[in-house]
Protein backbone atom coordinates (compact mmCIF):
# COMPACT_ATOMS: atom_id res chain seq x y z
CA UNK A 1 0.00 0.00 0.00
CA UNK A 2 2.63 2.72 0.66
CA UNK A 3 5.32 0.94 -1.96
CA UNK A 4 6.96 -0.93 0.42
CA UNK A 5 8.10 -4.47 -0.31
CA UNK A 6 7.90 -6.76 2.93
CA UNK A 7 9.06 -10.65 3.87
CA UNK A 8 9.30 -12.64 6.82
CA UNK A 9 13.06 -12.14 8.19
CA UNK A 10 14.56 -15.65 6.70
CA UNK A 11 12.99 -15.35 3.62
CA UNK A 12 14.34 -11.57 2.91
CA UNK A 13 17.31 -11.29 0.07
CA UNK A 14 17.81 -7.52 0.39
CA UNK A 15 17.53 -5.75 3.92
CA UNK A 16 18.31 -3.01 1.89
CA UNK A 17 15.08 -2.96 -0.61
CA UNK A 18 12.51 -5.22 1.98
CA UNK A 19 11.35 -4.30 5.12
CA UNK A 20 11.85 -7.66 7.32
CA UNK A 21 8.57 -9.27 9.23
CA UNK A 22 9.35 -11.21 12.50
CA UNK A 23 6.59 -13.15 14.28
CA UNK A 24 6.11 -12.37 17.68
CA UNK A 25 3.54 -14.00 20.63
CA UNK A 26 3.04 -11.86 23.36
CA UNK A 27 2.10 -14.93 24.95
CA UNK A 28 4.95 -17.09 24.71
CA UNK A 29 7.31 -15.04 23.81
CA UNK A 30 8.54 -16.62 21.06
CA UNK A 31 10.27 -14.76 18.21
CA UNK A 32 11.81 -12.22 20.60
CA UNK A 33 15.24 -13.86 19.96
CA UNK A 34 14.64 -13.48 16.52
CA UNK A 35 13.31 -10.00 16.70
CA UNK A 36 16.59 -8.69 18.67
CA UNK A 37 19.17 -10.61 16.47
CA UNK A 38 17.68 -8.79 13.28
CA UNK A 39 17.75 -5.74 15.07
CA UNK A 40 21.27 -6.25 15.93
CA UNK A 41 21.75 -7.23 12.44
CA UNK A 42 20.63 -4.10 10.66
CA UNK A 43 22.41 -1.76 13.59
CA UNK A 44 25.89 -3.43 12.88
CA UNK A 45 25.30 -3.22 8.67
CA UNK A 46 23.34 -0.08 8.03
CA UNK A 47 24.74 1.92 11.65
CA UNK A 48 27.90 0.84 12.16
CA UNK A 49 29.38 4.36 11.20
CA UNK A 50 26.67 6.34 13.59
CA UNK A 51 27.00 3.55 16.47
CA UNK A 52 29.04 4.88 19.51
CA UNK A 53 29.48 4.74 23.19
CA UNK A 54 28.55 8.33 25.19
CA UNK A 55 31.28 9.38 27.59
CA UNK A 56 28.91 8.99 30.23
CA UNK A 57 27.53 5.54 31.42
CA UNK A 58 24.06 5.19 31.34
CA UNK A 59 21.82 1.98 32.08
CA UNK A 60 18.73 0.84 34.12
CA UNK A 61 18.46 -1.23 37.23
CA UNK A 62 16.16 -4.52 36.82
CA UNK A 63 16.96 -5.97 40.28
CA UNK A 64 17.89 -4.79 43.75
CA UNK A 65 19.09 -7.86 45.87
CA UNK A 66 21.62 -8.82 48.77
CA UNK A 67 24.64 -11.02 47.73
CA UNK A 68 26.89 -12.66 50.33
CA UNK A 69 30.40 -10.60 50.77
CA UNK A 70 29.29 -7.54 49.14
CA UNK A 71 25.21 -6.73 51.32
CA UNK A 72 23.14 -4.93 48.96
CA UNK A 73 23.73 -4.88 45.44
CA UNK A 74 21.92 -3.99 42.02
CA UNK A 75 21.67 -5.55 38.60
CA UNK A 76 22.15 -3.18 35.57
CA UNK A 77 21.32 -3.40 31.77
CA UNK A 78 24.12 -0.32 30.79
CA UNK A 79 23.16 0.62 27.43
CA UNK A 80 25.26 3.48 26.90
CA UNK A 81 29.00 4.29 27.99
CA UNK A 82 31.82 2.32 29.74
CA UNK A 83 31.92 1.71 33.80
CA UNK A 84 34.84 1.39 35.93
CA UNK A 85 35.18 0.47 39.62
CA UNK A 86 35.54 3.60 41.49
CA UNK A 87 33.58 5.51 39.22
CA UNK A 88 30.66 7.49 41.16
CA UNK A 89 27.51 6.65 40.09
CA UNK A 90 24.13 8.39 40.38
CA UNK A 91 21.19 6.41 41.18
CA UNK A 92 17.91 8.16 39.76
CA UNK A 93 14.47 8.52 41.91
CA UNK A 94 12.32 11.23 43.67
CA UNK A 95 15.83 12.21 45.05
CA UNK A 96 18.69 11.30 43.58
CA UNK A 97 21.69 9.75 45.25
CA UNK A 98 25.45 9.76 44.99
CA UNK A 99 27.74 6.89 45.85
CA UNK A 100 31.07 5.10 44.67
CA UNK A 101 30.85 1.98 42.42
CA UNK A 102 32.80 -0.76 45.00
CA UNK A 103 32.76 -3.84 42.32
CA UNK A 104 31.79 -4.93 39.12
CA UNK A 105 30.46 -8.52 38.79
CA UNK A 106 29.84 -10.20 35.53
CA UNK A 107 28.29 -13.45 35.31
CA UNK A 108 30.82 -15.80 33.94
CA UNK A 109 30.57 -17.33 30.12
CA UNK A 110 26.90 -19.05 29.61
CA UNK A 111 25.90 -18.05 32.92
CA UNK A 112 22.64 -15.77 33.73
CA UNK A 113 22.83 -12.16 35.04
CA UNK A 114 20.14 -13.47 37.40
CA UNK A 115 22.36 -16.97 39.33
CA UNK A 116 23.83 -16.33 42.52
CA UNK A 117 27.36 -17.78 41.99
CA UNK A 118 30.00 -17.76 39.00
CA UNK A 119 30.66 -14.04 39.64
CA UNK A 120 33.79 -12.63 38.63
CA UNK A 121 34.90 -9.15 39.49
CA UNK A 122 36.15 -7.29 36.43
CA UNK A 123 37.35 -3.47 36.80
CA UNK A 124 35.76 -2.09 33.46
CA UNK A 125 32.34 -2.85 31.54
CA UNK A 126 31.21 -1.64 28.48
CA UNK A 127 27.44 -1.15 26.96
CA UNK A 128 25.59 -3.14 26.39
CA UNK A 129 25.55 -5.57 28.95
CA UNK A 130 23.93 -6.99 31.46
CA UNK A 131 26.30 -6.37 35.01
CA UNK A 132 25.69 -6.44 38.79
CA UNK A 133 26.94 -3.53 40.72
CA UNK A 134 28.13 -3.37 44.43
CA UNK A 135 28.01 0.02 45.46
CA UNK A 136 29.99 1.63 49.01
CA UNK A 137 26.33 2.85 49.89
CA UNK A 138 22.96 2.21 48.57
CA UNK A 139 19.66 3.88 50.06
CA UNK A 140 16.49 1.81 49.04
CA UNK A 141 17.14 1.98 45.59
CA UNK A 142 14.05 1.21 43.10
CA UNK A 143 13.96 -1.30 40.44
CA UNK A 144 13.73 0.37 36.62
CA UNK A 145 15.31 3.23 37.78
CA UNK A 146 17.87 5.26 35.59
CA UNK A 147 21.55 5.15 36.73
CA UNK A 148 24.41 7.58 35.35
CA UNK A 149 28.38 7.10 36.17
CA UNK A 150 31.16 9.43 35.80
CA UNK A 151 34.35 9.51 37.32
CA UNK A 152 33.94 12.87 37.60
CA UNK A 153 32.24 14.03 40.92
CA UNK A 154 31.23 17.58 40.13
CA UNK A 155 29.70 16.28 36.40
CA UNK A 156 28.35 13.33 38.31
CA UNK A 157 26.16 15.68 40.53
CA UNK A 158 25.10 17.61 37.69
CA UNK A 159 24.04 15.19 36.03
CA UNK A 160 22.14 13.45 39.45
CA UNK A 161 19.90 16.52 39.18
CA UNK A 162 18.75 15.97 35.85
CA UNK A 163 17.85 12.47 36.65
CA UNK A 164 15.57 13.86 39.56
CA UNK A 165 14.02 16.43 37.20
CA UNK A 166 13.48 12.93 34.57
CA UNK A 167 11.81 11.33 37.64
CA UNK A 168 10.23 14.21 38.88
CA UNK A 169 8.11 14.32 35.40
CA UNK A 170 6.75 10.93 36.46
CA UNK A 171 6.35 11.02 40.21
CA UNK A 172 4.05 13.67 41.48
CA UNK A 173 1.77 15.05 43.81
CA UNK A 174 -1.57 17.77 43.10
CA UNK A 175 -3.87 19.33 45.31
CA UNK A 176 -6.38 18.76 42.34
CA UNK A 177 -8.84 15.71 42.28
CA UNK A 178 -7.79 12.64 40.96
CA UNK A 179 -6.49 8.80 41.12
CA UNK A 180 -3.37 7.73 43.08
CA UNK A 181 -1.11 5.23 40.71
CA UNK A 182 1.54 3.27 42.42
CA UNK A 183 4.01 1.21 40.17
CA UNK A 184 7.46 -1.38 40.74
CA UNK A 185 9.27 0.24 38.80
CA UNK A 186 9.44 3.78 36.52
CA UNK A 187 9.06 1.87 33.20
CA UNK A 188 5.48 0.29 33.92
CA UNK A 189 4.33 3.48 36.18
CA UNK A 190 5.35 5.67 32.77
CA UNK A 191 2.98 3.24 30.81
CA UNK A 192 0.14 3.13 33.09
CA UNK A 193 0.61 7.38 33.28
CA UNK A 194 0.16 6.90 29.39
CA UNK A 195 -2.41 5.28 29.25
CA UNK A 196 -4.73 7.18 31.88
CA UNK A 197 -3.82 10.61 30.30
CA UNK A 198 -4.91 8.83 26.98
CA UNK A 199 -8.74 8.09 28.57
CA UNK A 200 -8.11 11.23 30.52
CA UNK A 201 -8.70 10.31 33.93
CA UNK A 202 -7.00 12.71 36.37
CA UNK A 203 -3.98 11.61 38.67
CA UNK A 204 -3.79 13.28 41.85
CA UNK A 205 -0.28 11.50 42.86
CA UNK A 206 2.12 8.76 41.58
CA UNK A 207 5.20 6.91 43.20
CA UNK A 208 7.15 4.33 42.81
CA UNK A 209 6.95 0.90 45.26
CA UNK A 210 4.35 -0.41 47.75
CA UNK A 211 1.38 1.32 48.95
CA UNK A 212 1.76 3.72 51.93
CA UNK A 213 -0.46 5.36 54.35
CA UNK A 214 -0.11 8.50 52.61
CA UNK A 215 -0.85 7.93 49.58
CA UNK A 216 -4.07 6.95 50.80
CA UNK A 217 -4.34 9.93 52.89
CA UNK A 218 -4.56 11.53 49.78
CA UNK A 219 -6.70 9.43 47.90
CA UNK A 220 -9.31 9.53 50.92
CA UNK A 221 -9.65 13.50 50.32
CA UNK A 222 -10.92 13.14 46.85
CA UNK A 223 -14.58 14.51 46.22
CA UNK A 224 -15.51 12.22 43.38
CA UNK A 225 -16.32 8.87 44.69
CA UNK A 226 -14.77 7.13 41.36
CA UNK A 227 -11.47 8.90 41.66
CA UNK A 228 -11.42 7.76 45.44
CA UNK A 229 -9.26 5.25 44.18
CA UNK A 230 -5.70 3.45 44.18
CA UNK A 231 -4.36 1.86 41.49
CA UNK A 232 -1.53 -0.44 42.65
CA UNK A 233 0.85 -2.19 39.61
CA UNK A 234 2.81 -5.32 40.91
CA UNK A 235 3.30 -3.34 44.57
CA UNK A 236 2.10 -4.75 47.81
CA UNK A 237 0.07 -3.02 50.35
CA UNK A 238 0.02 -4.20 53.94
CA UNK A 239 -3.91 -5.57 55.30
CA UNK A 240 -3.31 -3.01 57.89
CA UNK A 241 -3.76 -0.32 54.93
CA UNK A 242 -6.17 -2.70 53.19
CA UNK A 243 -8.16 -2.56 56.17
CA UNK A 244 -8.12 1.23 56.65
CA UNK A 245 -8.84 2.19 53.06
CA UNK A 246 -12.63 -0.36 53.54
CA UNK A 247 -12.94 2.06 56.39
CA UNK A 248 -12.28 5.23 54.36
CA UNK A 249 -14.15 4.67 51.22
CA UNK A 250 -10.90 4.04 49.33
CA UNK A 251 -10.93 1.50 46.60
CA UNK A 252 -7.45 -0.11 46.31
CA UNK A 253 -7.21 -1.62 42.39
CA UNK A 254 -4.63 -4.72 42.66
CA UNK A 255 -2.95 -6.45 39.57
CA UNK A 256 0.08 -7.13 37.55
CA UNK A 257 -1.26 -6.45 34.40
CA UNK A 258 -1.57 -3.09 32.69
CA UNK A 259 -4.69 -3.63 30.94
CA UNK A 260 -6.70 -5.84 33.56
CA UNK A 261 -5.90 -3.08 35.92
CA UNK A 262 -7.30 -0.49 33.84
CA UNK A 263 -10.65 -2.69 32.87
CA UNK A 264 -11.10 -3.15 36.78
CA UNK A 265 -11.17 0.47 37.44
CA UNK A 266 -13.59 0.71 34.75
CA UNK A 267 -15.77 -1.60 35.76
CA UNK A 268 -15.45 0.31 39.25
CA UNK A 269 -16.10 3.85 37.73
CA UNK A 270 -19.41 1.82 35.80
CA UNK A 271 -20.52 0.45 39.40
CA UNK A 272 -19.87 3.58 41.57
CA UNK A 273 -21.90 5.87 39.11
CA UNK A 274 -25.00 3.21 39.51
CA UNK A 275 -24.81 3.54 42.89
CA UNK A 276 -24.11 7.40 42.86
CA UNK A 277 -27.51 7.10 40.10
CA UNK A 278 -29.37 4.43 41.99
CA UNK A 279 -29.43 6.46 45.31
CA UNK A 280 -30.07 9.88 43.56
CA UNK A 281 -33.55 8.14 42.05
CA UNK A 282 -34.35 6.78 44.93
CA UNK A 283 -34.21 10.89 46.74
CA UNK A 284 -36.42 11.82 43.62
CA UNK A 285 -40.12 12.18 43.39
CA UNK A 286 -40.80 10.28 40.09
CA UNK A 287 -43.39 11.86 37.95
CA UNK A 288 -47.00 9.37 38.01
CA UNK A 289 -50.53 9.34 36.95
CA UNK A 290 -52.63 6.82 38.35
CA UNK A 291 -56.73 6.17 38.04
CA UNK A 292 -58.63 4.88 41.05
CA UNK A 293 -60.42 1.39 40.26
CA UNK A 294 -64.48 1.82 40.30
CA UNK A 295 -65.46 -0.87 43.28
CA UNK A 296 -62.33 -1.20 44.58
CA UNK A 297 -62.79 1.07 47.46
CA UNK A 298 -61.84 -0.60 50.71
CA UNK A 299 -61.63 2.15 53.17
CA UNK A 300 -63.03 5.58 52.97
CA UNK A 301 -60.78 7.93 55.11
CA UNK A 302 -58.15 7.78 58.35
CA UNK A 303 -56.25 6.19 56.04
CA UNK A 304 -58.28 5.80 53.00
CA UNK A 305 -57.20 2.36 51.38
CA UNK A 306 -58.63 1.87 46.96
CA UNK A 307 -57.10 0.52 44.62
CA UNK A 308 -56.00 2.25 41.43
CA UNK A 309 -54.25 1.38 38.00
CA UNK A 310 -50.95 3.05 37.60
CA UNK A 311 -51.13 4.97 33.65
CA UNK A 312 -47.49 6.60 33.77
CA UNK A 313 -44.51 6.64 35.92
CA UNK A 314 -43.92 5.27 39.16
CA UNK A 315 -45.38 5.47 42.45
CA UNK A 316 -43.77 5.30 46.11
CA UNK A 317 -44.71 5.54 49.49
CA UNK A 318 -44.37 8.95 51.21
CA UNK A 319 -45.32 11.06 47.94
CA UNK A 320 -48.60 13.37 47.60
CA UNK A 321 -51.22 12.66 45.58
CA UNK A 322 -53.58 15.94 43.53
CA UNK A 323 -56.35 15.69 41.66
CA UNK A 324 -56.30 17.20 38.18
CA UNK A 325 -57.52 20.85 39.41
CA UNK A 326 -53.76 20.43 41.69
CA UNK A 327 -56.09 20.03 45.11
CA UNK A 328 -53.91 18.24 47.78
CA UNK A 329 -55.42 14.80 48.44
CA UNK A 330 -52.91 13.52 50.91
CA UNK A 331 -50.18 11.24 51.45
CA UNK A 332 -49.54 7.49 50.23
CA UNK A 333 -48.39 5.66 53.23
CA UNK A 334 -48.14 1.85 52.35
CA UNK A 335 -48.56 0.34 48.50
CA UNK A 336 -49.71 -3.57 48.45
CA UNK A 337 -50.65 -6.05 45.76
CA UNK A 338 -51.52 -9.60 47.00
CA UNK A 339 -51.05 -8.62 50.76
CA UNK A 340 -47.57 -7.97 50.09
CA UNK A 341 -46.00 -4.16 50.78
CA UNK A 342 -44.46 -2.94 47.88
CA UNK A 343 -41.69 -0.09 47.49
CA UNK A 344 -42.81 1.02 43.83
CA UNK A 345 -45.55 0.41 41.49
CA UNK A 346 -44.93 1.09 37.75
CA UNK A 347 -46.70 1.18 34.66
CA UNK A 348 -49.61 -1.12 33.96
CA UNK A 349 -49.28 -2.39 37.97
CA UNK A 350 -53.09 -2.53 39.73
CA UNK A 351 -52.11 -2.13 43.42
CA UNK A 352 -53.91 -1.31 46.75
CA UNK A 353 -52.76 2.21 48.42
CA UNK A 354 -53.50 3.88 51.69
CA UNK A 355 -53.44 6.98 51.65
CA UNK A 356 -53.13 9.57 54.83
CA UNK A 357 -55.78 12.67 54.65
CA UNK A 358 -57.52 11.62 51.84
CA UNK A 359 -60.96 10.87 52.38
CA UNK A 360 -63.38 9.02 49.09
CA UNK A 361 -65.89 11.28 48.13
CA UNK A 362 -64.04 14.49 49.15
CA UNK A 363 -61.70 16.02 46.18
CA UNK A 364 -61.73 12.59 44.40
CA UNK A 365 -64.03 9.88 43.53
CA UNK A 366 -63.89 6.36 42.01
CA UNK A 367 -62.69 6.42 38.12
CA UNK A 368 -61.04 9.80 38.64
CA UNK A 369 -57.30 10.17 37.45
CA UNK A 370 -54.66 11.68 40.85
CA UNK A 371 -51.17 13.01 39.91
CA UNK A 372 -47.90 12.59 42.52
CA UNK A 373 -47.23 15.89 43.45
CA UNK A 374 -43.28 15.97 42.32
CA UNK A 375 -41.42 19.04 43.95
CA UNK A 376 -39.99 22.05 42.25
CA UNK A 377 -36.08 20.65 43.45
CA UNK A 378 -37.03 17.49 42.17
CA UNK A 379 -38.53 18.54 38.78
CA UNK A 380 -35.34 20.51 38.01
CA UNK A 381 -33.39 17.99 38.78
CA UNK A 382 -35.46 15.34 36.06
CA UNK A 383 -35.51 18.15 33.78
CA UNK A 384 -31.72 19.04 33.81
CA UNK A 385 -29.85 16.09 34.75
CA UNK A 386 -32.13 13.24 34.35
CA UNK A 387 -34.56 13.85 31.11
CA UNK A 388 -33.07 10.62 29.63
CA UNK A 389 -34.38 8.39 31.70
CA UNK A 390 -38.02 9.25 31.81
CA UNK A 391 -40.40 8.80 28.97
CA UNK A 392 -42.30 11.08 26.99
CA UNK A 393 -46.12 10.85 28.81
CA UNK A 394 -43.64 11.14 32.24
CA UNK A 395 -42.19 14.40 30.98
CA UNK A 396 -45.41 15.50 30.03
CA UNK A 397 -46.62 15.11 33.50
CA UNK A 398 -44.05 17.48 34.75
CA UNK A 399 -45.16 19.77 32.77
C-alpha cells in the first residue's frame, strides 16, 4: 500500500530494498530472539558508522538484591558508555543519590545475570551488557530506575539533578482531584501514566513501590467517589492499609497487568456511578398518573385504602397525591398487591394504596385520574440532569 516491499526475516534477500517481518507472541514469547538478532543485524550493517558509546555511562536497574560478601547490590542493563570500579555513580528517583561503584560482577561465560554464583569481578564494563553492581552505599534503591556514572564528581552531581528532574516528570503530587497510581518500577508506572492521560482520567499522585499510608491519605480527600481510588501495579500493600482504606471509602485496584488493571477500574467507575444514580432516584419524586379502580374502594378515610391502575410513571410511598384541578389529596403511606408491601408500582401495575388525609368522596371519587405531586427541586433535577431516563407521557406530566 505505501510501496513498500515486505518478507518474513529468513525469507528476505535484500535488507536493503525489503522491510523484514518477525513473528512475535506476546504470549509465549517466542520470536523475541529473533526479533533482537535482526535488530542487531541491521544496527551493525546499516549503523555501524553512527554507532558509539557516550562518555557517560548510562543503564537501568532490573533488580535490587543482597549477595553474600558484598550486602546490597543492584543488577544493571548499561546501554550506553563504559563503567569502571571507582567511578561514582548516580542512582535516579524522587531524590537522587550519589555513591562510589565498590565492584563490578559479571556473570561468567553461559551463565545468567540473574544466578547467585559464577561471579567474577572485572574493573571495566562496556554497553551493552547486562552487570551487577556493588556500590559503598545504597539507600532503598528502586527497580527500573535510571543510573548515570562518571568519574567525575562535580559532572556526576550535575548530572544526578537531571535524573531527579526525569523522575520528577513521572512522580508527582496535586492538590487537584484525581487517582493515586503506584508502580514497581518507573518503566510500567510511565505506561500506566500513558495510558490514563490517553482516557483522561485525572492523577492526583504517583510513586514508585508499595502502597503507603499517605498515599491513601490523599486518595481519601478526593470529592468524586470514582477517583477515590488506588491503582496499585505489581506493589504490595500491607492488610493493615487494606483494612483502613474499607474504612475510608478508598478503593485499592490490585494487579500485575496493565490492561486488567485499567478494565477493573472501569468496571469500578461503571458500578460507583450506579450507585451514585441508583441512590439519587431513589431521593427523587418520580413523575405518576394513576386512576382509582371503580369498586375497589376498601376504606373511605383515616387512612383511606382503593385501589388504582398506575397509567405513567412510578409510584412510592411517602409522595402526595392531587387531583387534576392540583387540590392536595394527601399522602400514600403503604402500596400492596396480594397482601404484600411494595416499594414502587410502575406502569400497567393494579395495586392497593393507603393513603393519609384523603378521604373518598371528598376532592376525588372512584374512576377519577390523581397526579404525585413531584417538587420544584425534584422537577429541576429530572428536567436538567435526568430527562433521559423518563419517557415522553412522564415528561409530560411534569409539565
Amino acid at each position: 500500500k505505501r510501496g513498500f516491499e515486505s518478507e518474513r526475516f529468513d525469507r528476505v534477500r535484500d535488507f536493503a530494498r525489503e522491510v523484514a517481518i518477525v513473528p512475535c507472541s506476546g504470549l509465549t514469547g517466542e520470536g523475541i530472539a529473533e526479533l533482537l538478532l535482526v535488530l542487531a543485524g541491521l544496527a551493525q550493517r546499516f549503523l555501524s558508522g553512527r554507532l558509539g558509546l557516550h562518555p557517560i555511562a548510562r543503564g537501568t536497574i532490573l533488580e535490587v538484591k543482597e549477595m553474600r560478601g558484598f550486602g546490597k547490590v543492584i543488577d544493571v542493563i548499561l546501554y550506553d558508555g563504559s563503567l569502571r570500579k571507582g567511578d561514582w555513580i548516580a542512582i535516579g528517583g524522587e531524590t537522587s543519590f550519589i555513591t562510589r561503584i565498590r565492584a563490578l560482577l559479571l556473570p561468567r561465560e553461559l551463565q545468567d545475570l540473574r544466578m547467585e554464583k559464577q561471579f567474577q569481578q572485572v574493573d571495566e564494563v562496556h554497553a551493552a551488557c547486562g552487570v551487577r553492581i556493588a556500590c559503598v552505599e545504597l539507600q532503598n534503591p528502586i527497580p527500573g530506575s535510571p543510573i548515570v556514572a562518571s568519574p567525575d564528581r562535580e559532572e556526576i552531581e550535575k548530572l544526578a539533578r537531571e535524573l531527579e528532574s526525569e523522575v520528577g516528570e513521572l512522580t508527582f503530587s496535586k492538590a487537584s482531584d484525581g487517582v493515586v497510581i503506584k508502580a514497581d518500577t518507573l518503566g510500567s508506572l510511565e505506561a500506566l501514566l500513558f495510558m490514563l492521560e490517553r482516557k483522561k482520567i485525572p492523577i492526583k499522585r504517583t510513586g514508585i513501590g508499595e502502597v503507603t499510608k499517605q498515599d491513601l491519605i490523599e486518595a481519601s480527600l478526593t470529592k468524586e467517589a470514582e477517583l477515590r481510588c488506588i491503582l496499585a501495579f505489581n506493589v504490595p500493600i500491607s492488610d493493615e492499609l487494606r483494612q483502613l482504606a474499607e474504612k475510608r471509602g478508598v478503593k485499592v485496584i490490585e494487579n500485575n497487568v496493565i490492561y486488567r488493571l485499567l478494565e477493573e477500574y472501569d468496571e469500578f467507575v461503571r458500578l460507583t456511578r450506579e450507585a451514585r444514580l441508583k441512590e439519587k432516584l431513589e431521593a427523587l419524586t418520580w413523575p405518576c398518573k394513576l386512576r382509582v379502580l371503580p369498586g375497589y374502594v376498601f376504606r373511605m378515610s383515616k387512612p383511606a385504602i382503593f385501589g388504582v391502575e398506575i397509567l405513567a410513571g412510578k409510584l412510592k410511598p411517602g409522595v402526595k397525591l392531587v387531583n387534576r384541578d392540583g387540590k392536595e389529596i394527601g399522602e400514600v403511606k403503604e402500596i400492596q398487591s396480594e397482601g404484600i408491601n411494595l416499594k414502587e408500582a410502575e406502569r400497567g401495575s393494579k395495586v392497593a394504596i393507603s393513603v393519609i388525609g384523603a378521604t373518598v368522596g371528598r376532592g376525588f371519587k372512584e374512576g377519577d385520574e390523581l397526579f404525585v405531586l413531584v417538587p420544584e427541586r425534584d422537577k429541576s433535577v429530572w428536567l436538567r440532569e435526568l430527562r433521559s431516563l423518563l419517557s415522553e407521557e412522564e415528561l409530560g406530566l411534569l409539565g
